[in-house]
C-alpha atoms as a PDB file:
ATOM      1  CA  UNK A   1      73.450 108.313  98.524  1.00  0.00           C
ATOM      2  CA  UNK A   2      75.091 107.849 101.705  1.00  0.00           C
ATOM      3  CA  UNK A   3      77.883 110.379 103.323  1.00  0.00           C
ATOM      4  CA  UNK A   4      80.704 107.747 104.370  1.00  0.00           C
ATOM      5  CA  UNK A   5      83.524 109.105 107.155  1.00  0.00           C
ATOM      6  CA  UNK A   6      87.159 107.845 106.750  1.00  0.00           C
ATOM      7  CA  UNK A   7      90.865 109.160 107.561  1.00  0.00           C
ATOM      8  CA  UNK A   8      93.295 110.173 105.299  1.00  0.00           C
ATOM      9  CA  UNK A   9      96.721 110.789 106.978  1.00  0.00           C
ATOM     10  CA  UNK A  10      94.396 111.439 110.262  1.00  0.00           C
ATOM     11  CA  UNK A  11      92.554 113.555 108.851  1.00  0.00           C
ATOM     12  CA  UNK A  12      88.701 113.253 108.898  1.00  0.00           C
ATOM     13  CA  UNK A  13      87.241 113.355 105.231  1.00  0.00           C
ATOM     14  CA  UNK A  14      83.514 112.788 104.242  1.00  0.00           C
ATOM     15  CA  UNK A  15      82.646 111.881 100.965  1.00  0.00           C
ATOM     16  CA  UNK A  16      80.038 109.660  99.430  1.00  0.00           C
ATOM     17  CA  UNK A  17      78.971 106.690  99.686  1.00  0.00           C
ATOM     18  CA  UNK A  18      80.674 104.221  97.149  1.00  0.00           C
ATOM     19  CA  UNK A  19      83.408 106.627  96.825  1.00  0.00           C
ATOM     20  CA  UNK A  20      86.670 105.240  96.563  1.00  0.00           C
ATOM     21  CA  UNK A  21      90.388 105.369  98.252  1.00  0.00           C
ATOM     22  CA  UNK A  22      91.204 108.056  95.711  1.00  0.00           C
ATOM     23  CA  UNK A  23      88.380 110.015  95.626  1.00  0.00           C
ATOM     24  CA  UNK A  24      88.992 110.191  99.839  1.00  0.00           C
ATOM     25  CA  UNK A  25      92.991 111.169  98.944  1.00  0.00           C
ATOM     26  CA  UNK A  26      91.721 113.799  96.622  1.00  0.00           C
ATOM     27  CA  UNK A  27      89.269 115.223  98.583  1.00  0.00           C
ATOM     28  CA  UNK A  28      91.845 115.425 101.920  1.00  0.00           C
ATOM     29  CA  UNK A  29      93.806 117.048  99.381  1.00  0.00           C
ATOM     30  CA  UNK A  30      94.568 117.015  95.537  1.00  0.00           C
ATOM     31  CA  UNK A  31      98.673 117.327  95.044  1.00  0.00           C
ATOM     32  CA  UNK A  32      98.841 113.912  96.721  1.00  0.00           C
ATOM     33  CA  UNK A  33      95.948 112.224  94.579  1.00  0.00           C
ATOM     34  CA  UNK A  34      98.162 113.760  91.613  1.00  0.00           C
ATOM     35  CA  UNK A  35     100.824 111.679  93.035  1.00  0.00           C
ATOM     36  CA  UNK A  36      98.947 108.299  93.777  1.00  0.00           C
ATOM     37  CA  UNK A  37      97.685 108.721  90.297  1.00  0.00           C
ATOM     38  CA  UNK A  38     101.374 109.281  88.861  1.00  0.00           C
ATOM     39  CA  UNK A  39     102.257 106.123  90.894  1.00  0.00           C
ATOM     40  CA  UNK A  40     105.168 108.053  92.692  1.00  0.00           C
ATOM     41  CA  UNK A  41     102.730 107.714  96.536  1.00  0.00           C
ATOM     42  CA  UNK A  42     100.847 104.628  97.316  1.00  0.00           C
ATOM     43  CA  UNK A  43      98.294 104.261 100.214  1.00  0.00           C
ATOM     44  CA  UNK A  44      98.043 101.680 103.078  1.00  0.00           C
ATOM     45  CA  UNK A  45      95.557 100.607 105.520  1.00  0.00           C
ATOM     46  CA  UNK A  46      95.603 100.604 109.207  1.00  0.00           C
ATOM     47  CA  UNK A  47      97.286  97.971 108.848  1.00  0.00           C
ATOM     48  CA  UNK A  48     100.098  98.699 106.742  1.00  0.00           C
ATOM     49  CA  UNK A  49      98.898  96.991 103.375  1.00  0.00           C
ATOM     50  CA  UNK A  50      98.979  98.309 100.203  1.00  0.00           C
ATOM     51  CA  UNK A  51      95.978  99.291  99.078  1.00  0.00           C
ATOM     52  CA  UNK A  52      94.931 100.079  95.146  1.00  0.00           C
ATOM     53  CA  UNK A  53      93.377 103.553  94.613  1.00  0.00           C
ATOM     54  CA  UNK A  54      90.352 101.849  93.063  1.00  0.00           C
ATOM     55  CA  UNK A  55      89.414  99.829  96.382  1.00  0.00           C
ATOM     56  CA  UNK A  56      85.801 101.177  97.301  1.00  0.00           C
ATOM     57  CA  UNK A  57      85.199 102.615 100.630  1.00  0.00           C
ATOM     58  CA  UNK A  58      83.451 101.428 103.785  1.00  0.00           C
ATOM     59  CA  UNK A  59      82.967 103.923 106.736  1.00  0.00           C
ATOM     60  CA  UNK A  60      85.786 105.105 109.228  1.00  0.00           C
ATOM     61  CA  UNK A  61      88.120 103.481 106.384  1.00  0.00           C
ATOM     62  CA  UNK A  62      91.705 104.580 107.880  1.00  0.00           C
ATOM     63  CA  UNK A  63      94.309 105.272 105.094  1.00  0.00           C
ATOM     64  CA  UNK A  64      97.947 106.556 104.697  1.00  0.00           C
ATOM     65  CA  UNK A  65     100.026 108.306 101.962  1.00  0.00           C
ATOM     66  CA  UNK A  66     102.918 106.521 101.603  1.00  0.00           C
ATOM     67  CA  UNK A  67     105.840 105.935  99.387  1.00  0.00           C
ATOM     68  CA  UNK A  68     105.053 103.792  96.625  1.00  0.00           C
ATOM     69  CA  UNK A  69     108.246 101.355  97.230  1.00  0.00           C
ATOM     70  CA  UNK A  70     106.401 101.748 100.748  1.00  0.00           C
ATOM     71  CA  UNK A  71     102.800 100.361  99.544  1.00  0.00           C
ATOM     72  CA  UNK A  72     104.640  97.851  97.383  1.00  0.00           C
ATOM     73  CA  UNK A  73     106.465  96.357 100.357  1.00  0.00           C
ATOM     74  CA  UNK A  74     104.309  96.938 103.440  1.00  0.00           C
ATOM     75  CA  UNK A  75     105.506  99.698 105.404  1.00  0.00           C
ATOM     76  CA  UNK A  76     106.875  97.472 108.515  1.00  0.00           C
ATOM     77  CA  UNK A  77     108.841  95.075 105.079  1.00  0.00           C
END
């Protein structure tokens, strides 16, 4: 399988292909994945939209931890 290269918090992290947004958070690093999982941090795209941890992965995918009222909302809401 393919190695895919996206950005967690602008940080570069390669995983594999059909990996997903959590499996990128957890590999940039762990505590926060414990916290997307626990629902207290969300993650956003580039854009600013909410994205759910189980959305697969595309390369030079650019993601944020946020707070989860923050992924709810959109972070410019």
């Amino acid at each position: 399988m393919s190695e895919l290269t996206v950005f967690v918090n602008g940080k570069t992290v390669r995983v594999p292909g059909g990996s997903t947004v959590l499996d990128a958070v957890a590999a940039a690093d762990a505590a926060l994945a414990d916290e997307v999982r626990a629902g207290t941090r969300g993650v956003v795209d580039s854009r600013g939209i909410g994205v759910a941890p189980d959305t697969p992965l595309s390369g030079g995918y650019v993601m944020r931890i946020v707070s989860a009222r923050a992924a709810r909302e959109g972070i410019d809401a």
